[in-house]
PDB file of N, CA and C in Angstrom:
ATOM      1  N   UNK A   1      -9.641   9.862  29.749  1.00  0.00           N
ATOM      2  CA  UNK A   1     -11.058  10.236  29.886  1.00  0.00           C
ATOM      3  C   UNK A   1     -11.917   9.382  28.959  1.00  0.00           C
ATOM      4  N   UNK A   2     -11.516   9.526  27.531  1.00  0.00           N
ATOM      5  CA  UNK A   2     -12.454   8.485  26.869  1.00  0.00           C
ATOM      6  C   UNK A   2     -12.376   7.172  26.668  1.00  0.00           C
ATOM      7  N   UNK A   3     -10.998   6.431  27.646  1.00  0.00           N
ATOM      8  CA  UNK A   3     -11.136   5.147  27.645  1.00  0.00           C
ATOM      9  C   UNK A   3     -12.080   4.437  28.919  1.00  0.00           C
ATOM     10  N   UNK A   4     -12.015   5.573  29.948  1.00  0.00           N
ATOM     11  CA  UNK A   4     -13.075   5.088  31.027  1.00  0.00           C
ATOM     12  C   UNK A   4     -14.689   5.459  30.620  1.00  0.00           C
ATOM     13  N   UNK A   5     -14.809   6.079  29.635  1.00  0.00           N
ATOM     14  CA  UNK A   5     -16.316   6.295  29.492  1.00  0.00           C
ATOM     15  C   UNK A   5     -16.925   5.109  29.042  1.00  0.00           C
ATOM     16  N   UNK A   6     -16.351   3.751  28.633  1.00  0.00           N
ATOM     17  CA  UNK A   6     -17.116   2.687  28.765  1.00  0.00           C
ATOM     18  C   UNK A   6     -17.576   2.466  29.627  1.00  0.00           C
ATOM     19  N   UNK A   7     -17.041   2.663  30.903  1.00  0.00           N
ATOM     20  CA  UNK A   7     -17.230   1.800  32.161  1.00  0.00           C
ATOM     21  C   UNK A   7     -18.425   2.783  32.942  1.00  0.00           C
ATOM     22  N   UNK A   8     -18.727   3.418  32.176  1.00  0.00           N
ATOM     23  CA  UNK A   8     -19.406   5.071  32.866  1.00  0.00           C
ATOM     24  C   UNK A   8     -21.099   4.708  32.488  1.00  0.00           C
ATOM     25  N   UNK A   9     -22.241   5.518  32.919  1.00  0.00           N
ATOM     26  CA  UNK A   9     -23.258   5.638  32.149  1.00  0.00           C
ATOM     27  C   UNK A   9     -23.252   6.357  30.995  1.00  0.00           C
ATOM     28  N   UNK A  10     -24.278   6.251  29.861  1.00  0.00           N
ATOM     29  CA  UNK A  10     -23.912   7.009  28.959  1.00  0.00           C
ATOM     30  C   UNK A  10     -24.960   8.028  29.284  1.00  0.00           C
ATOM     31  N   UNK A  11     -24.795   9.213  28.585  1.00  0.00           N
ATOM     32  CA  UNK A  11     -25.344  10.336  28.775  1.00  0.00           C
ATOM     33  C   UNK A  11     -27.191  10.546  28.029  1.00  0.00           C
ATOM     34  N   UNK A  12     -27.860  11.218  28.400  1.00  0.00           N
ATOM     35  CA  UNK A  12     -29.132  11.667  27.471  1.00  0.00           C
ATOM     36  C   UNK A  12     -29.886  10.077  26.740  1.00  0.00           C
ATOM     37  N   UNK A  13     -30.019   9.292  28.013  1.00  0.00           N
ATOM     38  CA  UNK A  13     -30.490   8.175  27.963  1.00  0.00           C
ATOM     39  C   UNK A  13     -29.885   6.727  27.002  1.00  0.00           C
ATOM     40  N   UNK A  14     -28.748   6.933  26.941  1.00  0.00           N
ATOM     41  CA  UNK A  14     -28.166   6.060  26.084  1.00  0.00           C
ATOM     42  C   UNK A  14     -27.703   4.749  26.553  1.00  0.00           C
ATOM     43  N   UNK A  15     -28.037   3.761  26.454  1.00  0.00           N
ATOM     44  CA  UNK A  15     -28.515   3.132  27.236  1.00  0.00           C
ATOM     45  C   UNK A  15     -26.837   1.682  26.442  1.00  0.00           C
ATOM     46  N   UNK A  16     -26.478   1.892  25.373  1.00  0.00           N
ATOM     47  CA  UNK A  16     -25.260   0.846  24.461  1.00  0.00           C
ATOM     48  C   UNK A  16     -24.007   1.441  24.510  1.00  0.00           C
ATOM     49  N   UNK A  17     -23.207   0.626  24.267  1.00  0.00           N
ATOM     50  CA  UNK A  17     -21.769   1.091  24.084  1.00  0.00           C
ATOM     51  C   UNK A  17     -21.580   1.559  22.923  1.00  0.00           C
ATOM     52  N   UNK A  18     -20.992   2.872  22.509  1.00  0.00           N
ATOM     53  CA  UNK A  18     -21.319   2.991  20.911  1.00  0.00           C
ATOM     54  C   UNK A  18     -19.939   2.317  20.320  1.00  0.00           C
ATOM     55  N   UNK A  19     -20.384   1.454  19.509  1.00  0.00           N
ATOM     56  CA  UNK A  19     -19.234   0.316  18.530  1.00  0.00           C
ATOM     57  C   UNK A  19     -18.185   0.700  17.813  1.00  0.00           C
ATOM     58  N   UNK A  20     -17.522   1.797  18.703  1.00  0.00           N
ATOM     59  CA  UNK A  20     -16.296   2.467  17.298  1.00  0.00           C
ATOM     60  C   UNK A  20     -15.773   1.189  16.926  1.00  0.00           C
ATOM     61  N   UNK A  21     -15.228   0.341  17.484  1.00  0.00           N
ATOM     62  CA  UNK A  21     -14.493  -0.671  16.785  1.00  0.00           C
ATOM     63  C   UNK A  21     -14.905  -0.862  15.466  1.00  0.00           C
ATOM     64  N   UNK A  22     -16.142  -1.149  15.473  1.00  0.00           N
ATOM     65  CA  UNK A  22     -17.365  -1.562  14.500  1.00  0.00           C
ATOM     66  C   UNK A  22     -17.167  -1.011  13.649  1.00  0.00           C
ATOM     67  N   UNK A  23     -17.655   0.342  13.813  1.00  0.00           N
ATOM     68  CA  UNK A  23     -17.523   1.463  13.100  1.00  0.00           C
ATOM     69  C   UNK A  23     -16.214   1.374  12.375  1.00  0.00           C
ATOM     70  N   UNK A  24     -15.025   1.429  12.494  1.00  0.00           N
ATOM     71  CA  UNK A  24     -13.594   1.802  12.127  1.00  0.00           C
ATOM     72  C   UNK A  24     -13.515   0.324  10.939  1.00  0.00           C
ATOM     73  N   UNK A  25     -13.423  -0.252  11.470  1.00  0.00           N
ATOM     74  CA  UNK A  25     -13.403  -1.562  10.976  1.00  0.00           C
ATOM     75  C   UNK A  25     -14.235  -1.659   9.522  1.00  0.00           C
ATOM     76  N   UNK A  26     -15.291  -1.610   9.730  1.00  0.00           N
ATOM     77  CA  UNK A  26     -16.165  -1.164   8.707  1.00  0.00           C
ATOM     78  C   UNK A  26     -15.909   0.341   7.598  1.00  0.00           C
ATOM     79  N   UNK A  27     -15.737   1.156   7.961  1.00  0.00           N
ATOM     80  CA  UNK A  27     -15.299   2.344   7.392  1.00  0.00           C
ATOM     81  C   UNK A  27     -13.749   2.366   6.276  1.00  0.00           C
ATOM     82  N   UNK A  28     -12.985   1.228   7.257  1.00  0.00           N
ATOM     83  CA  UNK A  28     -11.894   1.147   6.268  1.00  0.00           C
ATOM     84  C   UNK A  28     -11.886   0.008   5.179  1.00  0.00           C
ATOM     85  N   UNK A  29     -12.891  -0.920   5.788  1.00  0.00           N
ATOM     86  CA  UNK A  29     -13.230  -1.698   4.644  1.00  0.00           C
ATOM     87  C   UNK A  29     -14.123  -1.374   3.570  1.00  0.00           C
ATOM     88  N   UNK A  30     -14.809  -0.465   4.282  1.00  0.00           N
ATOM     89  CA  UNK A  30     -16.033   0.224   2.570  1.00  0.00           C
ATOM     90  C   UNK A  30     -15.098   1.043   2.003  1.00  0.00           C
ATOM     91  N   UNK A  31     -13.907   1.981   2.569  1.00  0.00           N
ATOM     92  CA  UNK A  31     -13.088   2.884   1.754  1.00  0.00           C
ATOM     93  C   UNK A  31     -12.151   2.157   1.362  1.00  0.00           C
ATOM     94  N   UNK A  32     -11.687   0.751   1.486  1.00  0.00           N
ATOM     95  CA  UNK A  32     -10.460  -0.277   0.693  1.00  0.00           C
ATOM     96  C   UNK A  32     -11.560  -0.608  -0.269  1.00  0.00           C
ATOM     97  N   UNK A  33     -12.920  -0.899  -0.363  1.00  0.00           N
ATOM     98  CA  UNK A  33     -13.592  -1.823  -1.481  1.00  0.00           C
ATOM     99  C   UNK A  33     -14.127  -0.717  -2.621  1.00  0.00           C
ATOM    100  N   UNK A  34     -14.134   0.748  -1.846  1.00  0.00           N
ATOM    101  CA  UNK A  34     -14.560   1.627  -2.766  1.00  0.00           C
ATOM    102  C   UNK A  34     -13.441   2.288  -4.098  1.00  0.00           C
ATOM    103  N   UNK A  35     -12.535   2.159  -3.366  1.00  0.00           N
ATOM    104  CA  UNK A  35     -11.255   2.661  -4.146  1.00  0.00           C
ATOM    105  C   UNK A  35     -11.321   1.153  -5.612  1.00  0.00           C
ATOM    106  N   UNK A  36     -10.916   0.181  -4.388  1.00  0.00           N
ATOM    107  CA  UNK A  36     -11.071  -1.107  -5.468  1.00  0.00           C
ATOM    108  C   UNK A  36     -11.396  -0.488  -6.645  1.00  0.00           C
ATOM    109  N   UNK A  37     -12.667  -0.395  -6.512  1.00  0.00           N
ATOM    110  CA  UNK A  37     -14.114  -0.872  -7.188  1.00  0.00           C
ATOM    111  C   UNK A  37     -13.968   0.000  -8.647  1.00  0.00           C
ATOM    112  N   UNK A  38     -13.554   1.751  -7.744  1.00  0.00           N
ATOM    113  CA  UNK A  38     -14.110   3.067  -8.836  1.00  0.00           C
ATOM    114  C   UNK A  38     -12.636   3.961  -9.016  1.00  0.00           C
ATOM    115  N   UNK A  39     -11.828   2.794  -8.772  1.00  0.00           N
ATOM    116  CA  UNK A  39     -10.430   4.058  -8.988  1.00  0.00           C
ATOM    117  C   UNK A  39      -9.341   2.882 -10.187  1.00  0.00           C
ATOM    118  N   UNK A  40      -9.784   1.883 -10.540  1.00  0.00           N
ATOM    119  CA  UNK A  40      -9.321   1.108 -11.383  1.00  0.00           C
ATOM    120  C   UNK A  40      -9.062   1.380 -12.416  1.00  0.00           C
TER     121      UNK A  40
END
């Protein structure tokens, strides 16, 4: 179901694909640079 909802319209005028990749990608790199940073 949620791998075909790309291919779908999105709902309540949404008009983009929303970027989990993006998202994930990003999320584990701010939580690898945060640890870095403040757990040293």
């Amino acid at each position: 179901y949620f791998q075909d909802a790309e291919e779908e319209e999105m709902p309540e005028g949404i008009k983009y694909k929303f970027p989990w990749d993006d998202i994930k990608k990003d999320l584990t790199t701010f939580t690898r640079e945060y640890f870095n940073q403040y757990l040293q």
